[in-house]
N, C-alpha and C. Protein backbone atom coordinates (compact mmCIF):
# COMPACT_ATOMS: atom_id res chain seq x y z
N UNK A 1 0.84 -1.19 0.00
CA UNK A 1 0.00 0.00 0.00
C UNK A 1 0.87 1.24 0.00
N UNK A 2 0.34 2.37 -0.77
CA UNK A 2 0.97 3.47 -0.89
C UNK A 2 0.72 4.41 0.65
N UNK A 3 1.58 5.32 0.58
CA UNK A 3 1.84 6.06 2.01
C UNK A 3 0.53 6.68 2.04
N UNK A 4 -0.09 6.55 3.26
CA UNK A 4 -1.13 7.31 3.09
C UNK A 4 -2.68 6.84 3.17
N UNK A 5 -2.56 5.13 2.77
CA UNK A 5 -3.47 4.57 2.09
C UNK A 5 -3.73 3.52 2.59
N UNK A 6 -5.07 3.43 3.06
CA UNK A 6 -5.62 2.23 4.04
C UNK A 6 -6.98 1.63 3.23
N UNK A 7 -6.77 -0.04 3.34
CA UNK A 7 -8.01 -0.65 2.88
C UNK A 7 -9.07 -0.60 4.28
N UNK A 8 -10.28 -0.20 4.12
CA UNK A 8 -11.35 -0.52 5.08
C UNK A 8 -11.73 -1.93 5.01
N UNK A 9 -12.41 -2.44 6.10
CA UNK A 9 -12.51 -3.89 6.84
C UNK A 9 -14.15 -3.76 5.93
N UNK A 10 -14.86 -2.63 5.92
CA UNK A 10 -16.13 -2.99 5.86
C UNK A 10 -16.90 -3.11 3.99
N UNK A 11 -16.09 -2.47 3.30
CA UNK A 11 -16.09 -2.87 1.89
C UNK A 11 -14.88 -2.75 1.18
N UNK A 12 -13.47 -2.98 2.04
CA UNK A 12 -12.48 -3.06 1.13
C UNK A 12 -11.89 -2.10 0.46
N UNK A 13 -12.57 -1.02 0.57
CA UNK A 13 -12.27 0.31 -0.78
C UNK A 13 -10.58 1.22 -0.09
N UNK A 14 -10.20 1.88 -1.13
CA UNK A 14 -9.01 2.33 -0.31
C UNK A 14 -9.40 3.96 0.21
N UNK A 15 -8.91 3.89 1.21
CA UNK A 15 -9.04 5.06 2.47
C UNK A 15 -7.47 5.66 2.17
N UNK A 16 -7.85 7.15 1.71
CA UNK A 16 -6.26 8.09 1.34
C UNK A 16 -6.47 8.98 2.60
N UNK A 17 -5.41 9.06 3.61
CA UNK A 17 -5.87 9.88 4.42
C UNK A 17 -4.70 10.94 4.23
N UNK A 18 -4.78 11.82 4.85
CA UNK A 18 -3.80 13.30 4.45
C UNK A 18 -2.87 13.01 6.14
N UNK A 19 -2.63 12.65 7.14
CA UNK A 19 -2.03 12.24 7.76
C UNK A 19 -1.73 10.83 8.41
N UNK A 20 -0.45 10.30 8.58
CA UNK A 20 -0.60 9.03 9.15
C UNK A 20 0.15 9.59 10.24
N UNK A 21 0.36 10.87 11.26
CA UNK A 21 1.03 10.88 12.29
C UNK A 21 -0.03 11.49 13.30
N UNK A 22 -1.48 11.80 12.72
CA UNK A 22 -2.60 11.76 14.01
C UNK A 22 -3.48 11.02 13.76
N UNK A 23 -4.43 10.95 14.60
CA UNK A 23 -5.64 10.64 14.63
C UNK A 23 -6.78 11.31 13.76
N UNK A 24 -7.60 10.59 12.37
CA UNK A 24 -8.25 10.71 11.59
C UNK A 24 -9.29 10.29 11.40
N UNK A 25 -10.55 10.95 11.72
CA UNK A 25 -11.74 11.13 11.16
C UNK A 25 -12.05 11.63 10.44
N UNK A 26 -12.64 10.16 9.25
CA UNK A 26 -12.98 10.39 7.90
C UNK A 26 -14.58 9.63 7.37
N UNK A 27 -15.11 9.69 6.59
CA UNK A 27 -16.06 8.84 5.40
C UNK A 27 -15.39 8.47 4.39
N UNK A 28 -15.65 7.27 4.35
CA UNK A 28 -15.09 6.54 3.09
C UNK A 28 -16.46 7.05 1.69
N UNK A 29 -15.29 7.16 0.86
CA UNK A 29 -15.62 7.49 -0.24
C UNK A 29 -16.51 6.71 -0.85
N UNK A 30 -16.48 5.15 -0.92
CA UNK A 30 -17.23 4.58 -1.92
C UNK A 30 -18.47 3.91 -1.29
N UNK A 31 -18.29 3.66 0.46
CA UNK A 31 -19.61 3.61 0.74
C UNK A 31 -20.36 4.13 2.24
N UNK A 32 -19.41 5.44 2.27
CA UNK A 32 -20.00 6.38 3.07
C UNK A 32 -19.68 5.95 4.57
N UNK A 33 -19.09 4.75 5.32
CA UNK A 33 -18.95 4.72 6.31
C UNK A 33 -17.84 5.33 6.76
N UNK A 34 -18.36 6.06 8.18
CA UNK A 34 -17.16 6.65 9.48
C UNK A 34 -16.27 5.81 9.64
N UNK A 35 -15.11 6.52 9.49
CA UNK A 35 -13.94 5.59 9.99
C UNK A 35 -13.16 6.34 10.99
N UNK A 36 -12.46 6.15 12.02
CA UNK A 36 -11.34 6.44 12.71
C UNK A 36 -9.96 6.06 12.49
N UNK A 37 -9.06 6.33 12.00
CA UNK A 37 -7.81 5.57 11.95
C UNK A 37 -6.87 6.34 12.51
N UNK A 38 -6.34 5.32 13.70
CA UNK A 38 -5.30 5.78 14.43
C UNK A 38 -3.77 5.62 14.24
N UNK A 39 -3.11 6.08 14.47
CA UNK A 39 -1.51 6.12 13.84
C UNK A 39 -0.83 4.46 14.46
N UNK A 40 0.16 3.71 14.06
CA UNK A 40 0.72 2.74 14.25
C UNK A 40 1.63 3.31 16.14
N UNK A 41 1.27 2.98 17.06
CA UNK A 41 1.97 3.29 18.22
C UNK A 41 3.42 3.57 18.01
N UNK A 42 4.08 2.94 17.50
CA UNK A 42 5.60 3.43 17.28
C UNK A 42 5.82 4.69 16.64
N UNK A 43 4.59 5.04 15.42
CA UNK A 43 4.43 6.64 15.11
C UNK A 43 4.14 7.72 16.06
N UNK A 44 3.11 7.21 16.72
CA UNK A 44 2.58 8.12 17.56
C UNK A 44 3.44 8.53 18.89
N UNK A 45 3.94 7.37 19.33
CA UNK A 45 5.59 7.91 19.87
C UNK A 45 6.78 8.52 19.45
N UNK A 46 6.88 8.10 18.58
CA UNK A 46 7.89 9.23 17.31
C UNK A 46 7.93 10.43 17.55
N UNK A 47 6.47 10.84 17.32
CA UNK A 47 6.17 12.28 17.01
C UNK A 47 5.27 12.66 18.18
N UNK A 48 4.77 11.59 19.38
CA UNK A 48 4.02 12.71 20.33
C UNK A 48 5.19 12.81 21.21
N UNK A 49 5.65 11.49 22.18
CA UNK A 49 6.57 11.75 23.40
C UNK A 49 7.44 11.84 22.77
N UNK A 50 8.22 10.83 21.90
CA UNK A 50 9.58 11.25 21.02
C UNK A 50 9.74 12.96 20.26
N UNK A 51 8.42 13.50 20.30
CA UNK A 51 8.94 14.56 19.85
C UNK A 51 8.97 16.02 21.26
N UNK A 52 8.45 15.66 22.21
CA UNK A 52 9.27 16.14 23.83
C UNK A 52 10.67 15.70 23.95
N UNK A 53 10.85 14.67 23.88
CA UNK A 53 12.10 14.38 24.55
C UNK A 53 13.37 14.68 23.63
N UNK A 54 12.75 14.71 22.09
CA UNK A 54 13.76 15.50 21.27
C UNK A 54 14.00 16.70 21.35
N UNK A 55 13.31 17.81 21.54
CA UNK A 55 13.31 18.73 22.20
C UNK A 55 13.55 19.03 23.30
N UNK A 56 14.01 18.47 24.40
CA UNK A 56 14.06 18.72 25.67
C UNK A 56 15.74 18.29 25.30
N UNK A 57 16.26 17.70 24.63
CA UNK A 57 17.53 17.31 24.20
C UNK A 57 18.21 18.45 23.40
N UNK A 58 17.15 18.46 22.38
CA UNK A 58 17.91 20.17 21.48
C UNK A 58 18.36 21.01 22.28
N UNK A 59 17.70 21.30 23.25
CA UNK A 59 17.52 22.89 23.98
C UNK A 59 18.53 22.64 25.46
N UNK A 60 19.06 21.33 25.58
CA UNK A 60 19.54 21.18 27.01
C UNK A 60 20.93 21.95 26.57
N UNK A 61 21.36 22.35 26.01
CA UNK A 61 22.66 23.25 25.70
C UNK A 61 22.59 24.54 26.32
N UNK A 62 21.11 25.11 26.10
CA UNK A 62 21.00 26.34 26.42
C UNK A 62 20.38 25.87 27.89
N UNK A 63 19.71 25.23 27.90
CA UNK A 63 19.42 24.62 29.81
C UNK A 63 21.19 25.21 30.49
N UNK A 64 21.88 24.46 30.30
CA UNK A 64 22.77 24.22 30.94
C UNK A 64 23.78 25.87 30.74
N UNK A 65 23.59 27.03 29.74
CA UNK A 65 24.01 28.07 29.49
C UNK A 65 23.28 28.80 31.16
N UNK A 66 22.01 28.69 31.03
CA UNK A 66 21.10 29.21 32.06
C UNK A 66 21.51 28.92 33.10
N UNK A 67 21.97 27.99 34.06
CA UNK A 67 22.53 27.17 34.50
C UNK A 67 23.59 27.76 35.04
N UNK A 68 24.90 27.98 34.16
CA UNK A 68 26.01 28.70 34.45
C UNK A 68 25.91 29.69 35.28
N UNK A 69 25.08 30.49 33.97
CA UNK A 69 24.83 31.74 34.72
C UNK A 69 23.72 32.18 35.80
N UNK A 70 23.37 31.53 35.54
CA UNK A 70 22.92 31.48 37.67
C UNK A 70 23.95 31.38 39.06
N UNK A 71 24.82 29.99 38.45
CA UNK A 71 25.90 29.70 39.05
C UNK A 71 26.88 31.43 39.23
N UNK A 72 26.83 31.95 38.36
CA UNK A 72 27.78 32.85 38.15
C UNK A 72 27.18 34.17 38.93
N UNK A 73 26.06 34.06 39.14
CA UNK A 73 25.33 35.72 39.78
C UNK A 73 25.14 35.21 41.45
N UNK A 74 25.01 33.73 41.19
CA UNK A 74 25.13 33.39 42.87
C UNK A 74 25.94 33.50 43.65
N UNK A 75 27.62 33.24 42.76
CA UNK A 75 28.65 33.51 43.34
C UNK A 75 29.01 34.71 43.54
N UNK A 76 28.69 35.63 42.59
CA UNK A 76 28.95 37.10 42.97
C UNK A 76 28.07 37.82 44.20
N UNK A 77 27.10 37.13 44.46
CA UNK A 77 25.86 37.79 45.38
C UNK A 77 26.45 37.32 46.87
N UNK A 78 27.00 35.90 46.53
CA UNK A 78 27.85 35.56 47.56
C UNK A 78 28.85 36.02 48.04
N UNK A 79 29.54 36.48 47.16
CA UNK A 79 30.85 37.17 47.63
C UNK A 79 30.63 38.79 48.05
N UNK A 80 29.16 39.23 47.67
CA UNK A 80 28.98 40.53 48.12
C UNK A 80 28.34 40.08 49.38
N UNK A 81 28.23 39.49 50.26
CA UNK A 81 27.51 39.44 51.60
C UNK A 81 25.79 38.95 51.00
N UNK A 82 25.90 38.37 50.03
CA UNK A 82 24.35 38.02 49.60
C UNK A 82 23.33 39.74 48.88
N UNK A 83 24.12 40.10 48.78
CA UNK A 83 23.70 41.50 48.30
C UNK A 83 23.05 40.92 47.15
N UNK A 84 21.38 41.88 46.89
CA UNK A 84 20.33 41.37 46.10
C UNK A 84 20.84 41.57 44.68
N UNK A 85 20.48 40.46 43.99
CA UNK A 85 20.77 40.21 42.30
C UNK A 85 20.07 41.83 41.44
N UNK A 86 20.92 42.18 40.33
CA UNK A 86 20.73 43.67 40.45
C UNK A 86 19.78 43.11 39.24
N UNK A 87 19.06 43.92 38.85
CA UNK A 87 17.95 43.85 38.01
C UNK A 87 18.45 43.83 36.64
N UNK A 88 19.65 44.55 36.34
CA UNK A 88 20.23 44.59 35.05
C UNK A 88 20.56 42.87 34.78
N UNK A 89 20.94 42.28 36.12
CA UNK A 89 21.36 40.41 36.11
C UNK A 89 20.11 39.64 35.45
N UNK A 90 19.33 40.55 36.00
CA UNK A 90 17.46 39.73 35.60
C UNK A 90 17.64 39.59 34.05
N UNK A 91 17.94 41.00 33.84
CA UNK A 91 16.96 40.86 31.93
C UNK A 91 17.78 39.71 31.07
N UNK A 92 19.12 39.46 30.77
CA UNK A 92 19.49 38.55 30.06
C UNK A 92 18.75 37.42 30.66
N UNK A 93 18.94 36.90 31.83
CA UNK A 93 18.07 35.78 32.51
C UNK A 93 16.99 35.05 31.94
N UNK A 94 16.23 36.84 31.76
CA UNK A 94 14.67 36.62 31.14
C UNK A 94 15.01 36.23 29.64
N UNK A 95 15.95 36.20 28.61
CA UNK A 95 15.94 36.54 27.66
C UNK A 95 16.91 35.21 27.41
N UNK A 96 17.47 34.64 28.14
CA UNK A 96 17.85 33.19 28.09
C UNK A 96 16.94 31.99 28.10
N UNK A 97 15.85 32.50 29.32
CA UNK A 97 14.67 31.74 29.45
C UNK A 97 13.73 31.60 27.80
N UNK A 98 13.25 32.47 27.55
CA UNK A 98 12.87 32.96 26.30
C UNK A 98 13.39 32.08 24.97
N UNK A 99 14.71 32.41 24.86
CA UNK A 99 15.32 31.49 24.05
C UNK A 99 15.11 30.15 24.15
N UNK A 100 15.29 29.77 25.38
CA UNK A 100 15.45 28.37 25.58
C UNK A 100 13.85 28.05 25.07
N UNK A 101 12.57 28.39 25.72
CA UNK A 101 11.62 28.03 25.23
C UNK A 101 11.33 27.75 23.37
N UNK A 102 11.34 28.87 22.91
CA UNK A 102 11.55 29.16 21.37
C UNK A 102 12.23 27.79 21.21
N UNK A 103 13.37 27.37 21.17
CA UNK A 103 13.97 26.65 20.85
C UNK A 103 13.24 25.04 20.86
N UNK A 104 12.92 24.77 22.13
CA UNK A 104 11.97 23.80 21.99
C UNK A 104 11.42 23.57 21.78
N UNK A 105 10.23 25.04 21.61
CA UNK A 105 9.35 24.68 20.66
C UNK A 105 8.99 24.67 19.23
N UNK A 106 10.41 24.90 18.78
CA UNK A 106 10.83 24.70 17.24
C UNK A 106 10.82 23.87 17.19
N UNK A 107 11.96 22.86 18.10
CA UNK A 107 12.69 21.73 17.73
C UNK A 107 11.42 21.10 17.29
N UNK A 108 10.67 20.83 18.85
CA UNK A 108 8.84 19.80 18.72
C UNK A 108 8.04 20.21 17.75
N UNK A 109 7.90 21.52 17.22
CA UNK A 109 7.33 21.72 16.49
C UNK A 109 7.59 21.03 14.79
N UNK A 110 9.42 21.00 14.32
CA UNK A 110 9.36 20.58 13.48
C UNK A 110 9.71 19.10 13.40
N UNK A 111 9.36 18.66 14.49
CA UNK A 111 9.87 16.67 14.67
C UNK A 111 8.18 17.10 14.12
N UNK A 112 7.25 17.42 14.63
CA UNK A 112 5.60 16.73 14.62
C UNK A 112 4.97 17.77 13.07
N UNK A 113 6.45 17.69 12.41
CA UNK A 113 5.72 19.17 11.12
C UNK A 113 4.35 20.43 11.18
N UNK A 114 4.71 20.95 12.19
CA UNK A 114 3.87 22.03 12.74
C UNK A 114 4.28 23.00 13.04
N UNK A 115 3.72 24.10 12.74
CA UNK A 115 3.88 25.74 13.11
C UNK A 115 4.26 25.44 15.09
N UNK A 116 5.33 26.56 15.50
CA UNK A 116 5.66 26.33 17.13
C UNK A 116 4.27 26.43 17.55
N UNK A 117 4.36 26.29 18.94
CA UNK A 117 3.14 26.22 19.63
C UNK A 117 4.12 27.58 20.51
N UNK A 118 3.63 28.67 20.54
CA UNK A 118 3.42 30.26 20.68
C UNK A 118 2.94 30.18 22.45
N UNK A 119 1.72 29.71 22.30
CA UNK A 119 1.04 29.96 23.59
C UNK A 119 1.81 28.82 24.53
N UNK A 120 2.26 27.77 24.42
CA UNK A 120 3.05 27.32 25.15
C UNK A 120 4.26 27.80 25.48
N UNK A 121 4.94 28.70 24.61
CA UNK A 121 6.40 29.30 25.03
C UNK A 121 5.91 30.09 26.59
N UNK A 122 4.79 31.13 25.59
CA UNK A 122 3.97 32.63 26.91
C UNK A 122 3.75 31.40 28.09
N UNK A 123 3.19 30.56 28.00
CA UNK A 123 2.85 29.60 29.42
C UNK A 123 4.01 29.59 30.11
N UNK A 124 4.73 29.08 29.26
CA UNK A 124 6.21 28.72 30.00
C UNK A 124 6.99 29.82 30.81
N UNK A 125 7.19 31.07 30.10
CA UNK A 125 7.53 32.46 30.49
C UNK A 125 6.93 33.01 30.96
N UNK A 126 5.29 32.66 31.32
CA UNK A 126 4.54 33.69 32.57
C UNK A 126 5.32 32.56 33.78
N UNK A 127 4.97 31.60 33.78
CA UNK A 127 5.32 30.92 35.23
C UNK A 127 6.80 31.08 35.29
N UNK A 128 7.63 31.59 34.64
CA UNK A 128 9.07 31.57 35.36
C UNK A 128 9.02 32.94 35.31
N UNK A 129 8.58 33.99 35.04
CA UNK A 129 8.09 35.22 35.79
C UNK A 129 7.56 35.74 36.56
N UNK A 130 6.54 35.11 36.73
CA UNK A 130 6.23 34.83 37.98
C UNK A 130 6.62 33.85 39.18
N UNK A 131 7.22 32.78 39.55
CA UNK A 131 7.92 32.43 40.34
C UNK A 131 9.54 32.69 40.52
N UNK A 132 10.04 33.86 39.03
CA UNK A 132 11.49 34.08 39.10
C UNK A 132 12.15 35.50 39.24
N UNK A 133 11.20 36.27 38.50
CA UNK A 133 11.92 37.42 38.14
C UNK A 133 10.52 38.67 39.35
N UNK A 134 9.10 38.09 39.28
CA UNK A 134 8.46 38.64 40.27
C UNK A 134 8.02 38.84 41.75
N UNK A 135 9.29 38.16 41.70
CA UNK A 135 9.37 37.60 43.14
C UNK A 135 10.11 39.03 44.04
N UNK A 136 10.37 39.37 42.96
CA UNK A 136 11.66 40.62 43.06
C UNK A 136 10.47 42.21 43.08
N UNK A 137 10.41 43.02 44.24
CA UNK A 137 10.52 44.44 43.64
C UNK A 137 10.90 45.07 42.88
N UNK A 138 11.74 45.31 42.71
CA UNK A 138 12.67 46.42 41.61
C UNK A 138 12.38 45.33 40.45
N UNK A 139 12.47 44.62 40.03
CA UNK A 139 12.28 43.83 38.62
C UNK A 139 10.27 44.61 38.57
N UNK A 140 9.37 44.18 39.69
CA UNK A 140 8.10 44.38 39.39
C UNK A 140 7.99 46.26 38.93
N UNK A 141 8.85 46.69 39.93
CA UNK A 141 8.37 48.29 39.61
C UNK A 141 9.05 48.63 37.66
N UNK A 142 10.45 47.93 37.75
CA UNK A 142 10.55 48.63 36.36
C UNK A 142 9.66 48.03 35.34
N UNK A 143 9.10 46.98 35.57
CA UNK A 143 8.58 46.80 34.20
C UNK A 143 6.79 46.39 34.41
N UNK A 144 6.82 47.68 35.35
CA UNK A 144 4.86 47.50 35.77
C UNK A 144 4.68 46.43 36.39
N UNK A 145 4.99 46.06 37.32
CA UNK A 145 4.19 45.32 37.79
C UNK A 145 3.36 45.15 39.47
């Protein structure tokens, strides 16, 4: 069978579907019955969890950039008597975080051939703004909050 192309159980006819990496609801053409056809499990791992964990792999470079430099503002905060992280330390922070998201959701986006998922990056970057950078005064006053 050609890519794409499934015989039905209930008259045999061939079923062309436009994806074999989701889940498809269709009518068969030649005698009108509903069909569902679901992807082969080894696909659907490919491209649903296999395409997280490929991404969570792309982007661990910049994980581990983020990482550093945390390491690196802790030690200085340390060596100032714990003196508070200056807000100018925040914005690359924020803008590492940022990246890193984007990135993953490229990577997942183009393992599962799809436009990024946008509103998942903003998900990702309200909650580490809010548990990271708003935790802070001076970060909330300069940038409204």
């Amino acid at each position: 069978m050609g890519e794409g192309l499934q015989r039905l159980n209930q008259c045999g006819g061939a079923l062309v579907l436009e994806s074999q990496l989701k889940v498809v609801s269709t009518n068969c053409g030649h005698c009108g019955a509903a069909n569902q056809v679901v992807p082969l499990l080894i696909i659907s791992n490919s491209f649903g969890t296999g395409a997280q964990v490929f991404a969570d792999a792309a982007a661990w470079r910049l994980r581990q950039e983020i990482d550093r430099f945390r390491v690196k503002v802790d030690r200085q905060r340390r060596a100032n008597h714990w003196k508070p992280e200056s807000v100018e330390s925040m914005e690359p922070w924020n803008e590492m975080e940022r990246a890193y998201w984007m990135h993953f959701a490229e990577t997942k986006a183009k393992m599962r051939g799809e436009a990024p998922d946008l509103e998942y990056v903003e998900s990702r970057m309200k909650s580490f703004r809010q548990y990271s950078l708003e935790t802070d005064q001076r970060w909330r006053a300069k940038h409204g909050g």
